[in-house]
Protein backbone atom coordinates (compact mmCIF):
# COMPACT_ATOMS: atom_id res chain seq x y z
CA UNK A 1 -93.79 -15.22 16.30
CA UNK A 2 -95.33 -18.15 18.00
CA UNK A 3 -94.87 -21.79 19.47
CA UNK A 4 -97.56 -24.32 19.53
CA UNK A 5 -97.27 -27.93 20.73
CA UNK A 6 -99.59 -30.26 18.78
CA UNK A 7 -98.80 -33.10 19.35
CA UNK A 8 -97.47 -35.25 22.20
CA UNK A 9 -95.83 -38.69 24.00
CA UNK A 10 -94.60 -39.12 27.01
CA UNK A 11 -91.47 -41.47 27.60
CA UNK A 12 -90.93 -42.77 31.16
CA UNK A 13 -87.61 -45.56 32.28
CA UNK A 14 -89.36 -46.80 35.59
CA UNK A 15 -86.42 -45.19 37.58
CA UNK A 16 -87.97 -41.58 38.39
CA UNK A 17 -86.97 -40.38 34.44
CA UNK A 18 -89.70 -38.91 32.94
CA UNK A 19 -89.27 -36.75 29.16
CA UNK A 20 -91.96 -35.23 26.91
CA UNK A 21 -91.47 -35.60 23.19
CA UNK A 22 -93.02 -32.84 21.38
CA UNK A 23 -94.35 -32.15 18.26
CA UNK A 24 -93.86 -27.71 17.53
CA UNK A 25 -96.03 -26.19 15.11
CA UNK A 26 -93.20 -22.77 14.78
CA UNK A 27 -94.45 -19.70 12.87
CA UNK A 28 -92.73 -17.09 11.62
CA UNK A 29 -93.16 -13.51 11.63
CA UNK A 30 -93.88 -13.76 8.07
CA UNK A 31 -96.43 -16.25 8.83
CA UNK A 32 -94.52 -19.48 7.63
CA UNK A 33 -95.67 -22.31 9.67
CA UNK A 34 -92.79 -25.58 10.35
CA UNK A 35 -92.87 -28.56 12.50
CA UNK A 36 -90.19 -29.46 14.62
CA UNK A 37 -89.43 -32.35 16.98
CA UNK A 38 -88.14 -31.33 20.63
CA UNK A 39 -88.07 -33.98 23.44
CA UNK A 40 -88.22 -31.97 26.44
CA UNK A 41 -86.60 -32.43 29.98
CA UNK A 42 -87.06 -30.43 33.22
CA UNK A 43 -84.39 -30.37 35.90
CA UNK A 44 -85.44 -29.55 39.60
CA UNK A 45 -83.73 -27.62 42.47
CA UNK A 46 -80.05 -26.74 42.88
CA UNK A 47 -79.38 -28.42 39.69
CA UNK A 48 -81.77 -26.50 37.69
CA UNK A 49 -81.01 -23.41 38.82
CA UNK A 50 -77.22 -23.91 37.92
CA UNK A 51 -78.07 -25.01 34.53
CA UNK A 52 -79.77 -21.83 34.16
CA UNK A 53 -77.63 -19.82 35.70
CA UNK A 54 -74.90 -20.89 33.75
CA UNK A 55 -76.27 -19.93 30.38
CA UNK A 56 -76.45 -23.61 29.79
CA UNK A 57 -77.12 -24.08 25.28
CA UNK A 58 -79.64 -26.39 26.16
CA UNK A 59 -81.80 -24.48 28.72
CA UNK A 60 -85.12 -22.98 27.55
CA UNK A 61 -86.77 -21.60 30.25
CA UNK A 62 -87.23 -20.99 33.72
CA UNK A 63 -89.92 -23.66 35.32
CA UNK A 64 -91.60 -23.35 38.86
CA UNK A 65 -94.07 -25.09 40.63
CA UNK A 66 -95.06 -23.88 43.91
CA UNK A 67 -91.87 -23.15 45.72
CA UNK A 68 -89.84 -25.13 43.45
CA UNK A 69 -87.91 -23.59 40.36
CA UNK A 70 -86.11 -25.22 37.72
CA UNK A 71 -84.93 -25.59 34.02
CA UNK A 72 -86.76 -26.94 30.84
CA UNK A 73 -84.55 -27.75 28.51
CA UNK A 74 -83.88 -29.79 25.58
CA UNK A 75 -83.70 -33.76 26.27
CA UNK A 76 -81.02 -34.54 24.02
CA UNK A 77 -78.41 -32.33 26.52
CA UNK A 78 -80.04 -35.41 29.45
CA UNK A 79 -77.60 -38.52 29.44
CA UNK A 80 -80.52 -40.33 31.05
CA UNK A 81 -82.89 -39.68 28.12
CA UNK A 82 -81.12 -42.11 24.90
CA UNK A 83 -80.81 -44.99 27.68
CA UNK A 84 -84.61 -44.82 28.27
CA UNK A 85 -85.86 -44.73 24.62
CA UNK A 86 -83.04 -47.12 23.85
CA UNK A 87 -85.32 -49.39 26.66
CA UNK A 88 -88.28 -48.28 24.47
CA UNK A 89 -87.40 -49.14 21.37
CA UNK A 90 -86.41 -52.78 22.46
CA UNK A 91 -89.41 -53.11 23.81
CA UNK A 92 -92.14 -52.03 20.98
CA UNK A 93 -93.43 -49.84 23.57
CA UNK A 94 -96.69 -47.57 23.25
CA UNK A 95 -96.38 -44.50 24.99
CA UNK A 96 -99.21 -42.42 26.22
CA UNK A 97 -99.95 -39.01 24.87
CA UNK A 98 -102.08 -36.75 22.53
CA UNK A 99 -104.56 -38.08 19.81
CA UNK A 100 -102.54 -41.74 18.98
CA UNK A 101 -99.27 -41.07 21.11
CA UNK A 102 -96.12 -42.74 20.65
CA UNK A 103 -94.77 -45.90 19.30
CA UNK A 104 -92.17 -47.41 19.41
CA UNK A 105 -90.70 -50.23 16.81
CA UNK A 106 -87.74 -52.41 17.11
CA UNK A 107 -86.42 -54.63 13.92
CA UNK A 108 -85.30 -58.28 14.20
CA UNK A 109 -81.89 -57.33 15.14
CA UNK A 110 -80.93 -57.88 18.34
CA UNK A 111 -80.67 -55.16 20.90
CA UNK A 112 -79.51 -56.13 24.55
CA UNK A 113 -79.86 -54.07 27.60
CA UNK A 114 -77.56 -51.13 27.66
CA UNK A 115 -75.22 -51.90 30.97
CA UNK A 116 -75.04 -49.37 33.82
CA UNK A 117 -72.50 -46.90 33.92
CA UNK A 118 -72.46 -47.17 29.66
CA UNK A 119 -71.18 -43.76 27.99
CA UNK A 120 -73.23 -41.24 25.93
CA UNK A 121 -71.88 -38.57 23.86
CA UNK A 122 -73.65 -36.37 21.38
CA UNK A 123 -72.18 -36.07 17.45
CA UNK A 124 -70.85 -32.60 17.17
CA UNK A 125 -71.09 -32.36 13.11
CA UNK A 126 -72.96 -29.64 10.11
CA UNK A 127 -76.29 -31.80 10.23
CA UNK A 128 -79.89 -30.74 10.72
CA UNK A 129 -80.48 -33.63 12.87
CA UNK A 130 -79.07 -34.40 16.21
CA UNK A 131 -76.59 -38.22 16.50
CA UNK A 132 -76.36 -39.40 19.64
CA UNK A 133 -73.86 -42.32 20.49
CA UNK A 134 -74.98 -44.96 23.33
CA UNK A 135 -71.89 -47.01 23.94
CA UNK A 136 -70.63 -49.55 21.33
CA UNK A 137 -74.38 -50.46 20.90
CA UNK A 138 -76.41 -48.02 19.14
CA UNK A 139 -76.45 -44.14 17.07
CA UNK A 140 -79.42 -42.65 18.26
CA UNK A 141 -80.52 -39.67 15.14
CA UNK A 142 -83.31 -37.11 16.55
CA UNK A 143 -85.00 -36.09 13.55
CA UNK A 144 -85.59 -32.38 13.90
CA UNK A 145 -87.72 -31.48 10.76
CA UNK A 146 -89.33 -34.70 10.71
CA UNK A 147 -92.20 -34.46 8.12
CA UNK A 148 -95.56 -36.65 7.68
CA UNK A 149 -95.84 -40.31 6.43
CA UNK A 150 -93.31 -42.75 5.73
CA UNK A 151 -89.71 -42.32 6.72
CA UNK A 152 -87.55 -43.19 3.84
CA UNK A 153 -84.67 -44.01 5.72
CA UNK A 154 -86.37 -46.30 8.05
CA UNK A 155 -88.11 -47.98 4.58
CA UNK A 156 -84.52 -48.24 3.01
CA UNK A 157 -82.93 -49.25 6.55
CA UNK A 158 -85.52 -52.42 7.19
CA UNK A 159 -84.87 -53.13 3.83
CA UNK A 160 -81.60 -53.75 3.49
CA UNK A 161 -81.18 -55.03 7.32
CA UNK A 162 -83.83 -57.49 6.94
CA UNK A 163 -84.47 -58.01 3.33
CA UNK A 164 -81.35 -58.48 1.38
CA UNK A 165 -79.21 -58.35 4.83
CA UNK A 166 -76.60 -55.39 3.12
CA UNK A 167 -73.15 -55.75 5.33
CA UNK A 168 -71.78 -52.39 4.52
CA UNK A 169 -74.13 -50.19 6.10
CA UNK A 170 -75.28 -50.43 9.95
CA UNK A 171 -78.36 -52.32 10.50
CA UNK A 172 -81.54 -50.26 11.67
CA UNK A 173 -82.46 -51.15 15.28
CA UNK A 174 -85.59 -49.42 15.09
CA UNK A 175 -86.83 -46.37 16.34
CA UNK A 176 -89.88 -43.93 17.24
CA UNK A 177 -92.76 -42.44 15.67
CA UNK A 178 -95.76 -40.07 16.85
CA UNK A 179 -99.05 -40.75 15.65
CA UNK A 180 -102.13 -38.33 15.08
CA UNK A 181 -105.76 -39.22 15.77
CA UNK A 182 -105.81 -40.23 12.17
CA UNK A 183 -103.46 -42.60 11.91
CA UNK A 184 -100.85 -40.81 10.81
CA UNK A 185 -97.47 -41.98 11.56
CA UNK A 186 -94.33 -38.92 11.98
CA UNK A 187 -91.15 -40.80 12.40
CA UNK A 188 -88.91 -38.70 14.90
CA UNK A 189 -86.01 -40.85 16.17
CA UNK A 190 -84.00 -43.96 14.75
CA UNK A 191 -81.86 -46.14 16.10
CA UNK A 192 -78.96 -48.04 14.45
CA UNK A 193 -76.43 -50.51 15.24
CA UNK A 194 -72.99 -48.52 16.19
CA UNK A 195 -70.37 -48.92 14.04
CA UNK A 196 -66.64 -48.82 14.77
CA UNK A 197 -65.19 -46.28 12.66
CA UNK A 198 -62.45 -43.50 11.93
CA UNK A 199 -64.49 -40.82 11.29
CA UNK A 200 -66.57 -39.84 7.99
CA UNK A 201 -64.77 -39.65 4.45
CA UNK A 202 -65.24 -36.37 3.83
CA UNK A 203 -63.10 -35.64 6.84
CA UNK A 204 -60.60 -38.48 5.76
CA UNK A 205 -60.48 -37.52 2.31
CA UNK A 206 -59.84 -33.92 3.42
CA UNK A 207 -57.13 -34.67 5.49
CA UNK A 208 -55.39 -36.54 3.19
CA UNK A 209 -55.99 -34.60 0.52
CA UNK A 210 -54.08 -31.25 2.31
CA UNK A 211 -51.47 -33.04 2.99
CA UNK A 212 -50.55 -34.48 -0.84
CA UNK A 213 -51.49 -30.95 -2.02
CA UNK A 214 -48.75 -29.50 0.97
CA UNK A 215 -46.55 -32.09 -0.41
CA UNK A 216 -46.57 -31.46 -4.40
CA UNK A 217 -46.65 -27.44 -3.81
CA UNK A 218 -42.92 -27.52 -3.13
CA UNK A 219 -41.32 -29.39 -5.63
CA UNK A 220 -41.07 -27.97 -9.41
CA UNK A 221 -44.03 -27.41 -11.62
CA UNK A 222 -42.78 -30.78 -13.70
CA UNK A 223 -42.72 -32.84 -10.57
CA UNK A 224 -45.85 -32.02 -8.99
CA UNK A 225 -48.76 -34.33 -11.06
CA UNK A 226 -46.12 -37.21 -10.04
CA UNK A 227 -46.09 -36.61 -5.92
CA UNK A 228 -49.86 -36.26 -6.13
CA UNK A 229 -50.08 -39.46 -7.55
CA UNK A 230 -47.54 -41.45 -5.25
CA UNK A 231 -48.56 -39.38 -1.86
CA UNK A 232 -51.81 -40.12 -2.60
CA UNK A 233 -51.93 -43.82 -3.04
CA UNK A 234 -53.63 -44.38 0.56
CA UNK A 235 -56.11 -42.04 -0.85
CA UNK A 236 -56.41 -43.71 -3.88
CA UNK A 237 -56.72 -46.96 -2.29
CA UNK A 238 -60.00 -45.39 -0.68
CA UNK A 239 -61.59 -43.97 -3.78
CA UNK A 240 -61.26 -47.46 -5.15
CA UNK A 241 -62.94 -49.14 -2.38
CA UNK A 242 -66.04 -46.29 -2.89
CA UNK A 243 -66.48 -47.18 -6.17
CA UNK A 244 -66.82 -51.30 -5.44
CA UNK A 245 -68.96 -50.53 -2.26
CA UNK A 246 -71.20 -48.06 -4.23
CA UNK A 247 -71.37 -51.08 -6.80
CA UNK A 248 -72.33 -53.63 -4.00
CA UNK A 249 -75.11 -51.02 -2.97
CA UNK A 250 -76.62 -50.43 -6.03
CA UNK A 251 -76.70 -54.46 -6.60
CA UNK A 252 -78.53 -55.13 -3.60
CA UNK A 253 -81.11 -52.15 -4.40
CA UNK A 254 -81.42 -53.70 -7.78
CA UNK A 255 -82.22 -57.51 -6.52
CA UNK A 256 -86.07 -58.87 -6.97
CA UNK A 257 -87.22 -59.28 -3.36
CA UNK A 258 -91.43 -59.20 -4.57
CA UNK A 259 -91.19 -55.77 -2.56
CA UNK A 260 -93.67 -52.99 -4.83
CA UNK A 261 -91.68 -50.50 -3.20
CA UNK A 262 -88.20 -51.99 -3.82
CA UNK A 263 -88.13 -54.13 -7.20
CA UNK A 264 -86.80 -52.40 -9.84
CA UNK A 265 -89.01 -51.07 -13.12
CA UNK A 266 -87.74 -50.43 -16.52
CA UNK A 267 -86.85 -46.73 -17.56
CA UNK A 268 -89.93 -45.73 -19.57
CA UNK A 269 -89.98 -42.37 -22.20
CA UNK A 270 -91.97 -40.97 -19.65
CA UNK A 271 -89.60 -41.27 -17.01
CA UNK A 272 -86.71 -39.86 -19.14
CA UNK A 273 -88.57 -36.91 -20.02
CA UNK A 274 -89.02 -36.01 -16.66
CA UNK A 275 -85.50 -36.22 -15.51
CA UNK A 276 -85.34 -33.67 -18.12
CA UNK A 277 -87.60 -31.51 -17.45
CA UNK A 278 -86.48 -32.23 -14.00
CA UNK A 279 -83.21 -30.99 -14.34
CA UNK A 280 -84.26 -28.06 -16.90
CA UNK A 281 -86.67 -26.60 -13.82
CA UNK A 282 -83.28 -27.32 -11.24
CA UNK A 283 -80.86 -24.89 -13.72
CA UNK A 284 -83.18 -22.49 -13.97
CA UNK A 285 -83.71 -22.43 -10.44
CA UNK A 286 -80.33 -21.83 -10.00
CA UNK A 287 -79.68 -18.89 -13.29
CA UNK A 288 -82.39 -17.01 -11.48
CA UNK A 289 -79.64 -16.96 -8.62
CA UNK A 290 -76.73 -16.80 -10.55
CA UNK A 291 -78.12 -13.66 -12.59
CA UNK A 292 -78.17 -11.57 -9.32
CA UNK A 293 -74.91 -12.87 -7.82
CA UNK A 294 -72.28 -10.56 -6.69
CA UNK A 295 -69.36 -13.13 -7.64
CA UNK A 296 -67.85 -12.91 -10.77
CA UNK A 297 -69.06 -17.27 -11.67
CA UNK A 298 -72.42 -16.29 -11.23
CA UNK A 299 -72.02 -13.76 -13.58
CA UNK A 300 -70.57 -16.08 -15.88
CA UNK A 301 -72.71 -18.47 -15.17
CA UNK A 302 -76.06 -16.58 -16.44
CA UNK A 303 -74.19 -15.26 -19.11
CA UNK A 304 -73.81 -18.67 -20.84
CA UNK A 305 -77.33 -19.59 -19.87
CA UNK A 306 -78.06 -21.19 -23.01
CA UNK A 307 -75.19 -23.10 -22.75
CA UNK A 308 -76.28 -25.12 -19.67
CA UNK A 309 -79.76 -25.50 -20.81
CA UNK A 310 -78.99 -26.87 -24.59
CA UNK A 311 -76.75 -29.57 -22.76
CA UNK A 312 -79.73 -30.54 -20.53
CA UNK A 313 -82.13 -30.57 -23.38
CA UNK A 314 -79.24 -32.62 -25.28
CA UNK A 315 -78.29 -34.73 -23.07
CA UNK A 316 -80.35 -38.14 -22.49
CA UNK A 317 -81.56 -40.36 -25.47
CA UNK A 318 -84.70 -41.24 -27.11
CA UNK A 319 -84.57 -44.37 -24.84
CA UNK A 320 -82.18 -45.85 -22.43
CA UNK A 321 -81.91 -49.80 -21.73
CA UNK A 322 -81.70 -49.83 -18.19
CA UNK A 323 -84.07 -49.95 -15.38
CA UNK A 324 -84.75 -48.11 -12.21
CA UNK A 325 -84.52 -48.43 -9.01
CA UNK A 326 -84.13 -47.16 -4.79
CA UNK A 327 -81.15 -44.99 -4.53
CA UNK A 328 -79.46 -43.12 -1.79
CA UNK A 329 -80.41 -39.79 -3.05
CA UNK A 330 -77.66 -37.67 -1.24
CA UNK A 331 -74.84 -39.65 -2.20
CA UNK A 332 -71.16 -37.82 -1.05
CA UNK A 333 -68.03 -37.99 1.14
CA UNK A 334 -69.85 -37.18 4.89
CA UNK A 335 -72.55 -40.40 3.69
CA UNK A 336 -69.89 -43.12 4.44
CA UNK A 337 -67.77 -44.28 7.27
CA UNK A 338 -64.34 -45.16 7.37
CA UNK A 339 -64.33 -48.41 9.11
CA UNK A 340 -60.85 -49.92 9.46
CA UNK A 341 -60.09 -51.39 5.52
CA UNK A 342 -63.74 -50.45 4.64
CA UNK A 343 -66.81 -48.07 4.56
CA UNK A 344 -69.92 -48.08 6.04
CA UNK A 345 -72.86 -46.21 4.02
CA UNK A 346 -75.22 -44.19 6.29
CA UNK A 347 -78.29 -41.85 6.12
CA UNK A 348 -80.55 -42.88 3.49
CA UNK A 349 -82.80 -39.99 3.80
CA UNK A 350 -82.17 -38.65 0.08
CA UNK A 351 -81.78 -35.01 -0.17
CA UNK A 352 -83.65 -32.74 2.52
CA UNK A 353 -84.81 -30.06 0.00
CA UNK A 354 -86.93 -32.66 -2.48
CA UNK A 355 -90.69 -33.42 -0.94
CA UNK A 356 -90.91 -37.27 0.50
CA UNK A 357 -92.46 -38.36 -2.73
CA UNK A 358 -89.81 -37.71 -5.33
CA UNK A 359 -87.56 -38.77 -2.61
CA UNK A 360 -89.34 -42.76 -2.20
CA UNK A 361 -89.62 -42.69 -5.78
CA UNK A 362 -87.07 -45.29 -7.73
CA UNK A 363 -84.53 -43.81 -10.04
CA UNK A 364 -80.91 -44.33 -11.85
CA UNK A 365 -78.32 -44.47 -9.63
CA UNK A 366 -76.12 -42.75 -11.62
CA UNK A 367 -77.66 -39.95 -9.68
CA UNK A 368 -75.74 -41.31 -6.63
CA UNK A 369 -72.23 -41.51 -9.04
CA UNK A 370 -73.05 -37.79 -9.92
CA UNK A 371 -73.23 -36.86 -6.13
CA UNK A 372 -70.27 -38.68 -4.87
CA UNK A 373 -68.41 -37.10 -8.37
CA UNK A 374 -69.41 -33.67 -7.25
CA UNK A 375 -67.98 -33.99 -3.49
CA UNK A 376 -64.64 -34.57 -4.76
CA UNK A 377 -65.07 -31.35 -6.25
CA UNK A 378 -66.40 -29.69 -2.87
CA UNK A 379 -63.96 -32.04 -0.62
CA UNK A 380 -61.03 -30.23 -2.73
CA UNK A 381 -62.52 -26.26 -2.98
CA UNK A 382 -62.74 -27.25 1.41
CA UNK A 383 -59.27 -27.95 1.62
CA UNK A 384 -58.02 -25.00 -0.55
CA UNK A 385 -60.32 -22.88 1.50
CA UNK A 386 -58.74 -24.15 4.91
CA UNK A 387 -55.34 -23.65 2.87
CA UNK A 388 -55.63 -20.34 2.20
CA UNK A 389 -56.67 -19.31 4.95
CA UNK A 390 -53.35 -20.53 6.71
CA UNK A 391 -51.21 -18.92 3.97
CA UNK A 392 -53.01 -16.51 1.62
CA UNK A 393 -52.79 -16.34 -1.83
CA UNK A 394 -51.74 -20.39 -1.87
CA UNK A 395 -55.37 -21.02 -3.70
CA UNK A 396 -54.60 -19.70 -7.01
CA UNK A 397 -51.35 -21.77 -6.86
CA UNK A 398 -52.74 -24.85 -5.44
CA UNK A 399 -56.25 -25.13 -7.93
CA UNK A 400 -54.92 -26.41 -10.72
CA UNK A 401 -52.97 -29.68 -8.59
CA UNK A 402 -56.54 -29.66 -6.72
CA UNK A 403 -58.24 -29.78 -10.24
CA UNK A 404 -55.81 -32.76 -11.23
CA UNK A 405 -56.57 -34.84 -8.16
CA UNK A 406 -60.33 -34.22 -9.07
CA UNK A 407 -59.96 -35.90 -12.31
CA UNK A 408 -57.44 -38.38 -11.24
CA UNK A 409 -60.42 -39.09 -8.23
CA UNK A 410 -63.20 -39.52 -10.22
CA UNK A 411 -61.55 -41.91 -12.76
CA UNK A 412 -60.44 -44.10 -10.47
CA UNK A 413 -64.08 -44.11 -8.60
CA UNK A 414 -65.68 -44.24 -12.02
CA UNK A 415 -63.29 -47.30 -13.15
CA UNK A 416 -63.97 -49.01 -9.79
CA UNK A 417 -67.69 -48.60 -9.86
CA UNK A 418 -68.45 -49.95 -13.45
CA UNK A 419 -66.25 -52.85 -13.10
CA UNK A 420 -68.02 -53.86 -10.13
CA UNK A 421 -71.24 -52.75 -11.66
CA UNK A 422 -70.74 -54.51 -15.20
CA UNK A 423 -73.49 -56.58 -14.93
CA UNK A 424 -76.00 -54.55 -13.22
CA UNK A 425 -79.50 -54.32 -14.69
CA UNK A 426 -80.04 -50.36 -13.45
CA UNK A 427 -76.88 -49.21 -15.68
CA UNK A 428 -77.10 -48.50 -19.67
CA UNK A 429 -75.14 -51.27 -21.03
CA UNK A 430 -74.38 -48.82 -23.88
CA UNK A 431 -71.25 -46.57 -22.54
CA UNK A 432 -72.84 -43.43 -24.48
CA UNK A 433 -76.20 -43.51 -23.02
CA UNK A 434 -73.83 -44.22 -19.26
CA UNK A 435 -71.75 -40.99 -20.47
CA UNK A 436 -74.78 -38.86 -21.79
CA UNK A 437 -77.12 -40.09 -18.27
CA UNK A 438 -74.29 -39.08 -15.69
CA UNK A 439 -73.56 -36.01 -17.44
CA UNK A 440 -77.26 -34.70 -17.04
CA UNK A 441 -77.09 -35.71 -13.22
CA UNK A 442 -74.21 -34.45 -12.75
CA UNK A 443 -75.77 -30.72 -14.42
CA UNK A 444 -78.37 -31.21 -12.19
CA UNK A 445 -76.61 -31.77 -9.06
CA UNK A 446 -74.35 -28.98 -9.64
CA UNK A 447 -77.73 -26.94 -10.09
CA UNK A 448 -79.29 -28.29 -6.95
CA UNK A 449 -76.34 -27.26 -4.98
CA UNK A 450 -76.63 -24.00 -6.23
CA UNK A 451 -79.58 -23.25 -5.06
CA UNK A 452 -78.47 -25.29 -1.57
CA UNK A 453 -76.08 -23.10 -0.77
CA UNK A 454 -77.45 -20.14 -1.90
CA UNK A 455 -80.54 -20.69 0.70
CA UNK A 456 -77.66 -22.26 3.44
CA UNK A 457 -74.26 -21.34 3.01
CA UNK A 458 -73.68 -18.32 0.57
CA UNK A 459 -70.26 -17.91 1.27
CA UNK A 460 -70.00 -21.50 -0.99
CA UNK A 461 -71.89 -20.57 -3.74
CA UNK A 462 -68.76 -20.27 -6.13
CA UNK A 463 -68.22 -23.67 -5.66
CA UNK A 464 -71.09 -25.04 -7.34
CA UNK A 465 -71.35 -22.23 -9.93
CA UNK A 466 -67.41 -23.18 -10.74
CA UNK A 467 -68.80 -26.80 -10.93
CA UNK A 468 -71.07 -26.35 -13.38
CA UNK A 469 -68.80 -24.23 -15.80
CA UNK A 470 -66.22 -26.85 -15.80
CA UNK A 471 -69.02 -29.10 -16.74
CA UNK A 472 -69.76 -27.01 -19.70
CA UNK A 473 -66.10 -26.67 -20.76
CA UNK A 474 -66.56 -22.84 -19.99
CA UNK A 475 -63.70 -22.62 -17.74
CA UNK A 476 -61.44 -24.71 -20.26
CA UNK A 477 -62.61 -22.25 -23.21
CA UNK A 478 -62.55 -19.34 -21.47
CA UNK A 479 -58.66 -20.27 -20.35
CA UNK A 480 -57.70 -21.12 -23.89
CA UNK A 481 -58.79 -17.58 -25.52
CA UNK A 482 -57.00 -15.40 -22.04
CA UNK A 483 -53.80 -17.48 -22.63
């Protein structure tokens, strides 16, 4: 219903480039109100005009000054405009603008001068933000939704680049915040070191995993568990490696650096009875969705109800020996790189639906385990999708091999992790409180991403809903009394 710019900076290179970076106040016709972050470019003359003309994606309006016309249009489609706050943030610069401006921060890592002539391309991938790649030197991430106060990923970045110097995850550069006449500090861009890779390992995993599944499908019933185990060894290899890098991460959140923010703090009652209640006020979140679904889960779903919340109330102890810590907080597949014989982890911004608070605050990282657990379920239901869609029907025949790889997945991550993790002061030491933790994480997640995709992607909402039944043993029980 209406656009309002509140806030402002203006970022100049010295070579005639000059880009606004704006702060929207959006609101909706219902009268919702959300910021947004839009750096804004305007091209003059003959080179406007086409880019208008052409229906360019990037074009918002029409500009003219006197005689002159032209394009605004969003700065991220402007080669020019990554180079120049690239310059900015290896400078510290302030930049001019409403209330406190702009400011830009650079780390102790060292960032040269981009050379002339270097290439830019944008990331074209599901995200709400926008990744821009400068060369071999730096990912630039406009943050669209940026929200108030500190930026978690920037807090977890500088720590692990400058405090316990993490190798498996690309350093933070720096990057740029706007600041109100209060003080108060909006991170909307980052910068981090660029990182070699061969794309994320969702995508690897994916491919991979299609082409084990093609494999198995056309030899004999009896032969099939065996192929997916022996086609699959590359893709076993890398499930191993997640569990050992997930390990190293956790260990370095878990060191004693004298950081407030950082050091880790035993699990109290209070904190367990929160990740309860926590997780009770996620699954009912998600049976008020599943109760009006028009798939048959969902149906399912709220008819066992009970089910799902007697396992949540049942499911931690009376007190766990562990302590707590900084976590990823949206732990899966598309979160790692696939660099050479490694990974790289990336975005540490936690998941985008939980406020900033709950999101800084330290917790079990089993919660990560239960995340990267649950995207082996949604990197499989993908590939059947894609599947089926080349040859129908091939889903019903393929979901039980996909279900076997799941298993055979998340044992070998699960194996991986704890062995690498066996001394780690942020897991129970006692395997029933680790089995009775992960399984109420891994409830909740599967709740969580109801909801998700029932506010983002409805068309996915069975995968979730099928998550959580198998969780419950519904699916299994269900099977037994049909057959």
């Amino acid at each position: 219903a209406a656009v309002e710019v509140t806030r402002w900076a203006e970022l100049a290179d010295g070579r005639g480039g000059i880009w606004l970076l704006a702060m929207l106040a959006v609101r909706r016709a219902d009268g919702v109100v959300r910021g947004y972050f839009l750096p804004l470019a305007a091209a003059w003359g003959r080179f406007g005009e086409e880019m208008a003309n052409a229906g360019h994606p990037a074009v918002l309006a029409w500009l003219r000054s006197g005689p002159s016309v032209g394009a605004l249009y969003d700065a991220a489609a402007d080669e020019a405009f990554p180079l120049a706050l690239l310059e900015a943030i290896r400078d510290s610069r302030r930049l001019i603008g409403s209330d406190g401006g702009g400011r830009c921060f650079h780390t102790s890592v060292s960032l040269e001068p981009s050379p002339e002539g270097v290439p830019v391309r944008r990331v074209v991938a599901e995200q709400s933000n926008s990744g821009i790649v400068v060369g071999e030197q730096a990912v630039i991430k406009l943050i669209r939704r940026p929200e108030d106060g500190p930026s978690v990923e920037v807090e977890m970045g500088r720590h692990l680049t400058e405090q316990v110097h993490f190798p498996h995850s690309p350093a933070l550069l720096g990057g740029l915040v706007l600041v109100d006449r209060d003080g108060l500090t909006t991170t909307v861009a980052t910068a981090h070191a660029h990182v070699a890779n061969q794309g994320d390992a969702w995508v690897w995993t994916a491919n991979h995993l299609e082409r084990i599944l093609d494999e198995a499908a056309l030899l004999p019933p009896e032969e099939q568990a065996g192929r997916l185990e022996v086609g699959g060894a590359e893709l076993a290899g890398l499930v191993n490696l997640l569990g050992k890098r997930t390990a190293d991460l956790h260990s370095a959140l878990a060191g004693v650096t004298g950081s407030a923010d950082f050091d880790p703090e035993p699990v109290t009652a209070d904190d367990l009875a929160a990740w309860r209640r926590r997780a009770l006020d996620q699954a009912e979140a998600a049976l008020a969705l599943a109760v009006v679904a028009d798939f048959p889960e969902g149906q399912r779903l709220a008819a066992h109800a009970d089910v799902l919340r007697r396992r949540i109330d049942e499911a931690l102890p009376a007190s766990v020996a562990a302590a707590k810590s900084r976590i990823h907080g949206d732990y899966h597949l598309g979160q790692l790189l696939v660099v050479h014989n490694d990974v790289s982890i990336i975005d540490f911004e936690g998941e985008p639906a939980r406020p900033l608070a709950e999101r800084r605050r330290k917790d079990s990282p089993l919660r990560d385990i239960a995340g990267m657990l649950r995207s082996f379920d949604y990197a499989a239901a993908s590939v059947l999708g894609r599947m089926d869609a080349a040859r129908p029907g091939s889903r019903k025949i393929l979901r039980p091999l996909a279900a076997v790889w799941i298993a055979h997945a998340s044992g070998i991550f699960l194996a991986s992790y704890r062995a690498a993790a066996a001394d780690l002061s942020t897991l129970p030491g006692d395997s029933e409180e680790f089995r009775r933790m992960l399984a109420l994480f891994l409830l909740e997640k599967a709740c969580y991403e109801v909801c998700y995709e029932a506010a983002n992607r409805p068309a996915w909402r069975p995968v979730p809903v099928r998550g959580l039944l198998t969780l419950l043993d519904i699916e299994e029980a269900e099977r037994g009394q049909t057959e």
